[in-house]
PDB file of N, CA and C in Angstrom:
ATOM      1  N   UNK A   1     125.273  70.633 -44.358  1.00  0.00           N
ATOM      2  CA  UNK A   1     125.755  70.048 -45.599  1.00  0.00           C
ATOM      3  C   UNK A   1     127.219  70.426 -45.781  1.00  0.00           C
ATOM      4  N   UNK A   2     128.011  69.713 -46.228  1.00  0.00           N
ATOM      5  CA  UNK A   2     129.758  69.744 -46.279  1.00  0.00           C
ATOM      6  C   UNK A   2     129.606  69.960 -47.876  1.00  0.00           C
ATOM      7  N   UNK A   3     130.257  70.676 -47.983  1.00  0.00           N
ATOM      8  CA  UNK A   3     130.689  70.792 -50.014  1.00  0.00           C
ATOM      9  C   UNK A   3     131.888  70.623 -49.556  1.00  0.00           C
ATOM     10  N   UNK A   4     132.717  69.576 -50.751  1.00  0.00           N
ATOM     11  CA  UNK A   4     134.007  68.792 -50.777  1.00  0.00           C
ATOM     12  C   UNK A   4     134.246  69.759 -52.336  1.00  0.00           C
ATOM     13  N   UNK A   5     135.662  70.427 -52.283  1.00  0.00           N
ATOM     14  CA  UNK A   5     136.042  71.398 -53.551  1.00  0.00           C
ATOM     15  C   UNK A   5     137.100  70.577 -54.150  1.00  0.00           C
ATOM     16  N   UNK A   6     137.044  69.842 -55.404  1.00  0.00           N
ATOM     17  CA  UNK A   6     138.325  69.446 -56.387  1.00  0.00           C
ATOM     18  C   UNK A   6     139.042  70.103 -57.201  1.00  0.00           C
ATOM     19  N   UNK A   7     140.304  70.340 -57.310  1.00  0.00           N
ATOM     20  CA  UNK A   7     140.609  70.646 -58.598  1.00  0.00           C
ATOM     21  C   UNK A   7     140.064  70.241 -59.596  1.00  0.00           C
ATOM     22  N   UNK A   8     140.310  70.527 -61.122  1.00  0.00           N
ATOM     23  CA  UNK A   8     139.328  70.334 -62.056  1.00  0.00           C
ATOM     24  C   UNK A   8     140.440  68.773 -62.525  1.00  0.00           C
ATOM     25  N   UNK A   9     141.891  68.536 -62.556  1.00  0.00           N
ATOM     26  CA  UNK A   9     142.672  67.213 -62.770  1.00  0.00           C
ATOM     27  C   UNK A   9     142.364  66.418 -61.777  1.00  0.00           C
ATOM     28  N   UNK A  10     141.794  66.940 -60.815  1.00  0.00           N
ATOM     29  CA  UNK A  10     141.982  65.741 -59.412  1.00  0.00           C
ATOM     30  C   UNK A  10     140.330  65.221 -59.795  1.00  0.00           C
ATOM     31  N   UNK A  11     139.917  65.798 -59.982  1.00  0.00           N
ATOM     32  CA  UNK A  11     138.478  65.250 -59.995  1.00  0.00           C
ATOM     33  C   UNK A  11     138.053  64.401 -61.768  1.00  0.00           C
ATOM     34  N   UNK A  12     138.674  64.722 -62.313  1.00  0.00           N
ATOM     35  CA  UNK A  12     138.771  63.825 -63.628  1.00  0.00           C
ATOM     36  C   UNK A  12     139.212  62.368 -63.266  1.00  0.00           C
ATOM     37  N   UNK A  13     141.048  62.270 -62.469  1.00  0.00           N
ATOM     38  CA  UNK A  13     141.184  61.429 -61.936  1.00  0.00           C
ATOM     39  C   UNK A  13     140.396  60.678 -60.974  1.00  0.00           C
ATOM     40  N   UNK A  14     139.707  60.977 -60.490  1.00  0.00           N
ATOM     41  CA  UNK A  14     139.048  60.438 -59.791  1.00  0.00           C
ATOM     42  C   UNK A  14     137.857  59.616 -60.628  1.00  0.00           C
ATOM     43  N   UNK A  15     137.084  60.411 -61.359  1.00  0.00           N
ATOM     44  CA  UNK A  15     136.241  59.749 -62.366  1.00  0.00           C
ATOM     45  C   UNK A  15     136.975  58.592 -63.456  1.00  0.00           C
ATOM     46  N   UNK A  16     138.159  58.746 -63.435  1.00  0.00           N
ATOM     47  CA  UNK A  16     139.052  57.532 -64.249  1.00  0.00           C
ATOM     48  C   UNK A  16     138.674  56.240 -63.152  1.00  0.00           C
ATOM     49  N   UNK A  17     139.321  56.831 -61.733  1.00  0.00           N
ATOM     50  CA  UNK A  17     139.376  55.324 -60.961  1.00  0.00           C
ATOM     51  C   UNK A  17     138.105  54.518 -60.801  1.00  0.00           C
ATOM     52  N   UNK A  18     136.818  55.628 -60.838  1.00  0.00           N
ATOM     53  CA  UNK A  18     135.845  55.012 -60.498  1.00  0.00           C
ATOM     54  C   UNK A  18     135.565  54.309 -62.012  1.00  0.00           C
ATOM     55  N   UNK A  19     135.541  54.357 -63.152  1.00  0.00           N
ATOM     56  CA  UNK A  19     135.217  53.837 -64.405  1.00  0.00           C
ATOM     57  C   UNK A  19     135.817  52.727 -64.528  1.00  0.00           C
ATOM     58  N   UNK A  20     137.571  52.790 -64.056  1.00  0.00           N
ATOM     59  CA  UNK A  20     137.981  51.286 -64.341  1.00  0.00           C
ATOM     60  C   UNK A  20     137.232  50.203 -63.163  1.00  0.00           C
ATOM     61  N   UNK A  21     137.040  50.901 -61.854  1.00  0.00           N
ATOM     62  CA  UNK A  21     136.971  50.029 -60.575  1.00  0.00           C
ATOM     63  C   UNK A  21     135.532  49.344 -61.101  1.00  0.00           C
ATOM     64  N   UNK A  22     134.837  49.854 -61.786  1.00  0.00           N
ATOM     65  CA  UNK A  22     133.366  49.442 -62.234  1.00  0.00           C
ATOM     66  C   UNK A  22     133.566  48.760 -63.911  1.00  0.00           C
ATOM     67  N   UNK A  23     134.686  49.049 -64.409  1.00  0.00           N
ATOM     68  CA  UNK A  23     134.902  47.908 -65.754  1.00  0.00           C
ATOM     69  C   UNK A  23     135.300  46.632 -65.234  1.00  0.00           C
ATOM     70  N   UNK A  24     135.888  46.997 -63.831  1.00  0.00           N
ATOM     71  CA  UNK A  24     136.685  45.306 -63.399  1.00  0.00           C
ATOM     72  C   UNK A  24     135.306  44.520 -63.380  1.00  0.00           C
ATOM     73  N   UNK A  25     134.213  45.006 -62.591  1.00  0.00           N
ATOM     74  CA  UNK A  25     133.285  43.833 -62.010  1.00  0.00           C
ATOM     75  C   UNK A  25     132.517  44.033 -63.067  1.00  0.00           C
ATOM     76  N   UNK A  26     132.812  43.011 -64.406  1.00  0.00           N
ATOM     77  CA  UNK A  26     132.250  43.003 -65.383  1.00  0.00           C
ATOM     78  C   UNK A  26     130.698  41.715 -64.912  1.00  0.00           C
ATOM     79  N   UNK A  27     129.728  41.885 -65.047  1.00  0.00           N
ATOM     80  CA  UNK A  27     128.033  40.590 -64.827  1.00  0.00           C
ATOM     81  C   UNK A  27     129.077  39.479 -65.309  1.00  0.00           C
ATOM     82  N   UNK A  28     129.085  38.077 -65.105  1.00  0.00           N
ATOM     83  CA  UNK A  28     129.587  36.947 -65.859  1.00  0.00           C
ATOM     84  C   UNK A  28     128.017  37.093 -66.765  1.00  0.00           C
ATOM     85  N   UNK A  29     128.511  36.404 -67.728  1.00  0.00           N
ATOM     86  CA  UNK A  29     127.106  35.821 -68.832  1.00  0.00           C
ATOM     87  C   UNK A  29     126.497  34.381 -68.555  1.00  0.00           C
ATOM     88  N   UNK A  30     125.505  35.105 -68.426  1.00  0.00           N
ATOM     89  CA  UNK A  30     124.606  33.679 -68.084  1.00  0.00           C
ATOM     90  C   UNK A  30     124.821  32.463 -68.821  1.00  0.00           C
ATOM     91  N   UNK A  31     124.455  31.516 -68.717  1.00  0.00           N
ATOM     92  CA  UNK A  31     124.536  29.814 -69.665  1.00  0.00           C
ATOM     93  C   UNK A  31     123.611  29.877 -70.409  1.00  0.00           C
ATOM     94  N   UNK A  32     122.336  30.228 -69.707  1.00  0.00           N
ATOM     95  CA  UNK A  32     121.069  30.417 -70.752  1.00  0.00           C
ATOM     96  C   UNK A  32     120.879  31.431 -71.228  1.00  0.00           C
ATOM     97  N   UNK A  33     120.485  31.430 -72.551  1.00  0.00           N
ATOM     98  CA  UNK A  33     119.838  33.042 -72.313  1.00  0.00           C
ATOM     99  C   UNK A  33     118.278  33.191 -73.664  1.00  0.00           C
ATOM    100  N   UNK A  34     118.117  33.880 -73.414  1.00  0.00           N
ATOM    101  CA  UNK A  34     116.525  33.953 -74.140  1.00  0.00           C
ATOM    102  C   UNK A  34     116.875  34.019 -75.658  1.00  0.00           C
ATOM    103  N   UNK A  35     115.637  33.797 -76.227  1.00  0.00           N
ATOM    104  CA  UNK A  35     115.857  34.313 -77.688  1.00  0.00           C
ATOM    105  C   UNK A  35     116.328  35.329 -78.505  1.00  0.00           C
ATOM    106  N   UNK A  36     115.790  36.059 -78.065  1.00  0.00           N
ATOM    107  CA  UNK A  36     115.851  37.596 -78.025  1.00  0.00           C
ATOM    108  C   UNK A  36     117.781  37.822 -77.665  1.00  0.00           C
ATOM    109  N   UNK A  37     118.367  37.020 -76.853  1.00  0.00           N
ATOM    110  CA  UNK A  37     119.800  37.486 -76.212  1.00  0.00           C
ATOM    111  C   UNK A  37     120.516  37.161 -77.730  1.00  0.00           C
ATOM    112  N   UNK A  38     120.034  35.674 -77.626  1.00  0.00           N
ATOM    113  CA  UNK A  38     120.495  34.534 -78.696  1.00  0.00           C
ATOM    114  C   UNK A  38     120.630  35.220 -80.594  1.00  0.00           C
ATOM    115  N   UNK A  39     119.576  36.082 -80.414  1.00  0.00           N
ATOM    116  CA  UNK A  39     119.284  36.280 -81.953  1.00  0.00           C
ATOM    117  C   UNK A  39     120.800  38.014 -82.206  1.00  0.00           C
ATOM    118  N   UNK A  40     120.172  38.356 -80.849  1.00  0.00           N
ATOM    119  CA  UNK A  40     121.273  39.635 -81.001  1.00  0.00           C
ATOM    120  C   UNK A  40     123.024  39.495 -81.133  1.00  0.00           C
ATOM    121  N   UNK A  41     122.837  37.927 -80.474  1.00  0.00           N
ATOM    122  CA  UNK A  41     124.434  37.827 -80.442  1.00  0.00           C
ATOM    123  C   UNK A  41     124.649  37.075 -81.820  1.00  0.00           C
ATOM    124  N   UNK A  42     123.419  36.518 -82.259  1.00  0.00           N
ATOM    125  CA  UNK A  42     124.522  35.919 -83.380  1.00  0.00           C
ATOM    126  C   UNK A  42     124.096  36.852 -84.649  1.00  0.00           C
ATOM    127  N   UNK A  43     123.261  38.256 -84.212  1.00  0.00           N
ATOM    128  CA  UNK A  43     123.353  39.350 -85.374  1.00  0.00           C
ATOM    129  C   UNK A  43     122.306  38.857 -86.241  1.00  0.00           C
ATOM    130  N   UNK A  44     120.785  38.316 -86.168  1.00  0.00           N
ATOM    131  CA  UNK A  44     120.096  38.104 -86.692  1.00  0.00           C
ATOM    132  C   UNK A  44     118.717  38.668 -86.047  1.00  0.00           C
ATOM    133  N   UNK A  45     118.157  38.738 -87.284  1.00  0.00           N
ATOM    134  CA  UNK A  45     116.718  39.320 -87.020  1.00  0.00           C
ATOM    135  C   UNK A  45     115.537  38.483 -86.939  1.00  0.00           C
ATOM    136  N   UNK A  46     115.587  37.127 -87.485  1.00  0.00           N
ATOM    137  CA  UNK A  46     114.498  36.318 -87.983  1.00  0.00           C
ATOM    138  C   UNK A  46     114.592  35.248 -87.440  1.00  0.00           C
ATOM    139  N   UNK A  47     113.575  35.127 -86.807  1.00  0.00           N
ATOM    140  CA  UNK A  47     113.295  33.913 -85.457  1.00  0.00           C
ATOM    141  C   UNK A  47     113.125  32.367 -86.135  1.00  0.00           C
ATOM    142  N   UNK A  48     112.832  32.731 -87.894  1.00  0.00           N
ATOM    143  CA  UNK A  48     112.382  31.564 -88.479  1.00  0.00           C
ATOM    144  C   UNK A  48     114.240  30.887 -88.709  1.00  0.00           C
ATOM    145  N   UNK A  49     115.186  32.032 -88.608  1.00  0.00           N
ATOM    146  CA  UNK A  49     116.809  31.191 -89.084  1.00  0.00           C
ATOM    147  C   UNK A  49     116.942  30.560 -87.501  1.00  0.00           C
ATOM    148  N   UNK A  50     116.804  31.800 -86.309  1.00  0.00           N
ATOM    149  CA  UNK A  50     117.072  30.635 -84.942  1.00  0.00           C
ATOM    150  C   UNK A  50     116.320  29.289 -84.636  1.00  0.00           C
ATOM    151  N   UNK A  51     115.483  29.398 -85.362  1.00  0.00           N
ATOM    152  CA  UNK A  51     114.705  27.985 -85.333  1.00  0.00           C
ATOM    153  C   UNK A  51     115.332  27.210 -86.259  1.00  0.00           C
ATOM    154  N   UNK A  52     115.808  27.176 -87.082  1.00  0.00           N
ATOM    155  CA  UNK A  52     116.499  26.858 -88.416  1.00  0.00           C
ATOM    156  C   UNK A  52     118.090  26.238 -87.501  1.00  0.00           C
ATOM    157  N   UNK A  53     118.741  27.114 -86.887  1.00  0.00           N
ATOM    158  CA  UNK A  53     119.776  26.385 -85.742  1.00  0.00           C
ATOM    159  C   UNK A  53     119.586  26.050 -85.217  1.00  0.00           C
ATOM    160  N   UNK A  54     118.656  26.060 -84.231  1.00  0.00           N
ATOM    161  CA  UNK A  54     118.311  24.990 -83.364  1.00  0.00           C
ATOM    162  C   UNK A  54     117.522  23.353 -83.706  1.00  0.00           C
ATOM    163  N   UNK A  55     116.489  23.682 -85.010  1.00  0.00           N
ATOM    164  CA  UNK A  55     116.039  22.192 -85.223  1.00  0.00           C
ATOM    165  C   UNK A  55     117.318  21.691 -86.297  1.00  0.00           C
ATOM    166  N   UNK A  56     118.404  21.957 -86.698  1.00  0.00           N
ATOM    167  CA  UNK A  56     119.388  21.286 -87.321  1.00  0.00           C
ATOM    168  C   UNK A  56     120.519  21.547 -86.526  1.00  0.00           C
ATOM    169  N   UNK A  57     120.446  21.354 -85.232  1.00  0.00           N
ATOM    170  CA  UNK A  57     121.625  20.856 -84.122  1.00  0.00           C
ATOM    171  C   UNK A  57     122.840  21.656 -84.006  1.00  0.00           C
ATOM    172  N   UNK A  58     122.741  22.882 -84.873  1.00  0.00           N
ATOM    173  CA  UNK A  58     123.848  24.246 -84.468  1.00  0.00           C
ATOM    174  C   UNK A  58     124.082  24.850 -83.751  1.00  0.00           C
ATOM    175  N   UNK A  59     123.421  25.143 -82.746  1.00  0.00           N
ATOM    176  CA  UNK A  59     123.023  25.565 -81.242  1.00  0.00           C
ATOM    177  C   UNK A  59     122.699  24.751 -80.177  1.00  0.00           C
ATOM    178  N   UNK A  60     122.905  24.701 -79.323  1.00  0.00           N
ATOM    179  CA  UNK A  60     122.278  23.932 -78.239  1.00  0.00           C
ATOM    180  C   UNK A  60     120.947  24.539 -77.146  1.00  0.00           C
ATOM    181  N   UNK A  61     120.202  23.992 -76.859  1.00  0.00           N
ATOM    182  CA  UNK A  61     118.553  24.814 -76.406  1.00  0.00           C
ATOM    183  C   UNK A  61     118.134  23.361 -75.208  1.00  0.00           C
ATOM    184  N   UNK A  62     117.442  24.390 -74.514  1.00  0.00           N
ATOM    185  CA  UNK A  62     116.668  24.069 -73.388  1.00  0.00           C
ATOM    186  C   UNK A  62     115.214  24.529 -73.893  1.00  0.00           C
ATOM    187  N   UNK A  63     114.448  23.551 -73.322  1.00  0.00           N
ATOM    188  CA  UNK A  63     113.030  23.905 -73.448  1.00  0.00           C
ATOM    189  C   UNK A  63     112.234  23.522 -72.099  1.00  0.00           C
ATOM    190  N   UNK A  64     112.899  23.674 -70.962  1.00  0.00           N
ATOM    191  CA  UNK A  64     111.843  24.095 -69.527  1.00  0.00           C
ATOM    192  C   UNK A  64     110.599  23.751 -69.258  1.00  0.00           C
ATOM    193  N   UNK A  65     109.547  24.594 -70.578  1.00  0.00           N
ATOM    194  CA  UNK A  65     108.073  24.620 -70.706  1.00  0.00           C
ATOM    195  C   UNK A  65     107.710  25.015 -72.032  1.00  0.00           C
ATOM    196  N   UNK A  66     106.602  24.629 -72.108  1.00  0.00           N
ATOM    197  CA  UNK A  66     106.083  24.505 -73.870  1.00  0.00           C
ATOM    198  C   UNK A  66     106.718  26.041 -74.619  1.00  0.00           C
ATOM    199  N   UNK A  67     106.587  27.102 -73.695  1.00  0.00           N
ATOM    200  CA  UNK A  67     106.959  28.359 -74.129  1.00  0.00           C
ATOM    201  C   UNK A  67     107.618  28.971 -74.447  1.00  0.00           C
ATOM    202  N   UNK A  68     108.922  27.873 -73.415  1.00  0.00           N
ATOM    203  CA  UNK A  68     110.809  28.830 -72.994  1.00  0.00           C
ATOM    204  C   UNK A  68     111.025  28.124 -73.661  1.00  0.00           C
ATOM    205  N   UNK A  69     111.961  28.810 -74.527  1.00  0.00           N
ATOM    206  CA  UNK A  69     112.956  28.196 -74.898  1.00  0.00           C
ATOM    207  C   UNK A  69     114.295  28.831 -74.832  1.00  0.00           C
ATOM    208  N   UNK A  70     115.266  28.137 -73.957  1.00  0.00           N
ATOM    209  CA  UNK A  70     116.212  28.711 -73.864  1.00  0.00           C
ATOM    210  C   UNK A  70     117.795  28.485 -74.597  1.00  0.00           C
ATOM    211  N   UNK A  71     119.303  29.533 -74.815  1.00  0.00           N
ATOM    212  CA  UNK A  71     119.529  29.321 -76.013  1.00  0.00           C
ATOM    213  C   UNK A  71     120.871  28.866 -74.917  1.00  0.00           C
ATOM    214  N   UNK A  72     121.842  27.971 -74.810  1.00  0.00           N
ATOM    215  CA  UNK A  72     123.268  27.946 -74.819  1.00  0.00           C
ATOM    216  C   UNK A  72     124.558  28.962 -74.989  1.00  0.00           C
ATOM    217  N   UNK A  73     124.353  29.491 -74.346  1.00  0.00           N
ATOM    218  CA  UNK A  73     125.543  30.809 -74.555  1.00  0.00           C
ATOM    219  C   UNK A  73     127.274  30.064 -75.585  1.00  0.00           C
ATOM    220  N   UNK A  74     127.321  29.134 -74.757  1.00  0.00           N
ATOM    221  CA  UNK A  74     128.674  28.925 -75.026  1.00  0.00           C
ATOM    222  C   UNK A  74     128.520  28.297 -76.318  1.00  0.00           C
ATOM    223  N   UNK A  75     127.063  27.462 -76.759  1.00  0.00           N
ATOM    224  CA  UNK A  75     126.833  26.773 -77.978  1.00  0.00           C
ATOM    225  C   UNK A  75     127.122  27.584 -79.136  1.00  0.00           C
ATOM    226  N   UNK A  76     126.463  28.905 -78.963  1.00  0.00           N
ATOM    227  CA  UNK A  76     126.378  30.132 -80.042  1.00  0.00           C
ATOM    228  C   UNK A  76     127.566  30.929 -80.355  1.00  0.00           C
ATOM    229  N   UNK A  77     128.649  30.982 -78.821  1.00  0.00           N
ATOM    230  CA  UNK A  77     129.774  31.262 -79.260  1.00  0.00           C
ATOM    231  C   UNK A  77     131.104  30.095 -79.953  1.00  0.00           C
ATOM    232  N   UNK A  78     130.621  28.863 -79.815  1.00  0.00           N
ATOM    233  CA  UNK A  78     131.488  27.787 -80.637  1.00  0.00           C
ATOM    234  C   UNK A  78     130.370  27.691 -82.483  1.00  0.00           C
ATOM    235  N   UNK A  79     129.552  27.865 -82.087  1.00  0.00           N
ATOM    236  CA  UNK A  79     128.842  28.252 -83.423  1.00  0.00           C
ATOM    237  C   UNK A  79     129.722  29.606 -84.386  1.00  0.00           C
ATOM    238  N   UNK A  80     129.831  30.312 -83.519  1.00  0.00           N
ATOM    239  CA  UNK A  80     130.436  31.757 -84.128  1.00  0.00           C
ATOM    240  C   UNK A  80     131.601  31.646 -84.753  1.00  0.00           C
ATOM    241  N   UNK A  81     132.318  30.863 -83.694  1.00  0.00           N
ATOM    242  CA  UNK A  81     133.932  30.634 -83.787  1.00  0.00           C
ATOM    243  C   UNK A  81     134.296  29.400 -85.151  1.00  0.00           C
ATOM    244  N   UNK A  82     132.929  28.548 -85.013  1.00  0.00           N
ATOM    245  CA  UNK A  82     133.049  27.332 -86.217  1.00  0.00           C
ATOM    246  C   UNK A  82     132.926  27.769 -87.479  1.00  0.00           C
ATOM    247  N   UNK A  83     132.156  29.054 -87.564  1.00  0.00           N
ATOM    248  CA  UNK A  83     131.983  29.332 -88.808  1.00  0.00           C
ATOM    249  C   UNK A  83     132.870  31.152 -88.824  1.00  0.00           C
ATOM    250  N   UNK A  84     133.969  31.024 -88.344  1.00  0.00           N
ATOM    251  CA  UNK A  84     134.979  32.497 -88.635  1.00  0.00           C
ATOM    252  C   UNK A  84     136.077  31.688 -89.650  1.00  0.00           C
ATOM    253  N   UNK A  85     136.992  32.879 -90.296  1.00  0.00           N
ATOM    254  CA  UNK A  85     137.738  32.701 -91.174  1.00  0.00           C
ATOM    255  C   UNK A  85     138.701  33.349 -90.857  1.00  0.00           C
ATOM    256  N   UNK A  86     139.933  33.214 -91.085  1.00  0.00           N
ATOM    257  CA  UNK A  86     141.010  34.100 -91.231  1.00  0.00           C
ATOM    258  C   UNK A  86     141.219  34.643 -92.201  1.00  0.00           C
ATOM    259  N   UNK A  87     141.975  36.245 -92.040  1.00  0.00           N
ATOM    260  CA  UNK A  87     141.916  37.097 -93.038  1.00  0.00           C
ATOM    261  C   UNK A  87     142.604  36.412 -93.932  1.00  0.00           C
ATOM    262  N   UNK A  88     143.635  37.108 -94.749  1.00  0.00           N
ATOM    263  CA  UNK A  88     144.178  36.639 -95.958  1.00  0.00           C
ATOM    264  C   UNK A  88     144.935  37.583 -96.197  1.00  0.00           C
ATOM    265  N   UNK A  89     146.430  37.538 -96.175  1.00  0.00           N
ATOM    266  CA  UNK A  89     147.323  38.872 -95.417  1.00  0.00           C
ATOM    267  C   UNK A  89     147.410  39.461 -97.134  1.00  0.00           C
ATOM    268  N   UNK A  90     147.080  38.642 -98.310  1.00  0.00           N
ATOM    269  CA  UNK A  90     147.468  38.936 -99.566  1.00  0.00           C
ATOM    270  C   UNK A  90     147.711  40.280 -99.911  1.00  0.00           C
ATOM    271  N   UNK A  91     146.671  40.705 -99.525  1.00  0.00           N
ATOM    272  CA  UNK A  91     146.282  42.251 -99.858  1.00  0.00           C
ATOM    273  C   UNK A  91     146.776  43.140 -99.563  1.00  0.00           C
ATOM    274  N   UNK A  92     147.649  43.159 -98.435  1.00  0.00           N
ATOM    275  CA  UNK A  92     148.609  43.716 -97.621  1.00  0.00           C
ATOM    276  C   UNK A  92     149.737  44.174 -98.134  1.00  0.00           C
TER     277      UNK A  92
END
């Protein structure tokens, strides 16, 4: 067995390079994604409001099989973005 000895800066650095080299290869986000993805990203708890966006055309959904139903990633983030506001510097 080889033991490799670091300084205590060299070996921090080292744990820097490996953290960014593993922030670069960020997963892409899927197109679909489950309910469960769908409800967390748009910060809701109640399956009866995601049904509520999806049967009044706010979201976009796949339905596969009687069971899946799947949610539009990019639908939920132009959903997000349709309903943001800009601050209001007044207060400032």
């Amino acid at each position: 067995m080889e033991v490799i000895c670091l300084e205590e800066a060299a070996f921090y650095a080292l744990i820097e390079k490996v953290v960014d080299r593993l922030g670069d290869k960020k997963k892409p986000e899927d197109k679909w994604i489950s309910g469960k993805e769908a409800m967390q990203k748009l910060r809701i708890t109640s399956t009866t409001t995601l049904q509520n966006l999806r049967d009044t055309g706010k979201v976009r959904f796949s339905q596969p099989s009687k069971k899946i139903i799947l949610y539009d990633a990019d639908s939920i983030n132009d959903y997000l973005n349709d309903n943001s506001y800009e601050t209001n510097d007044k207060w400032i």
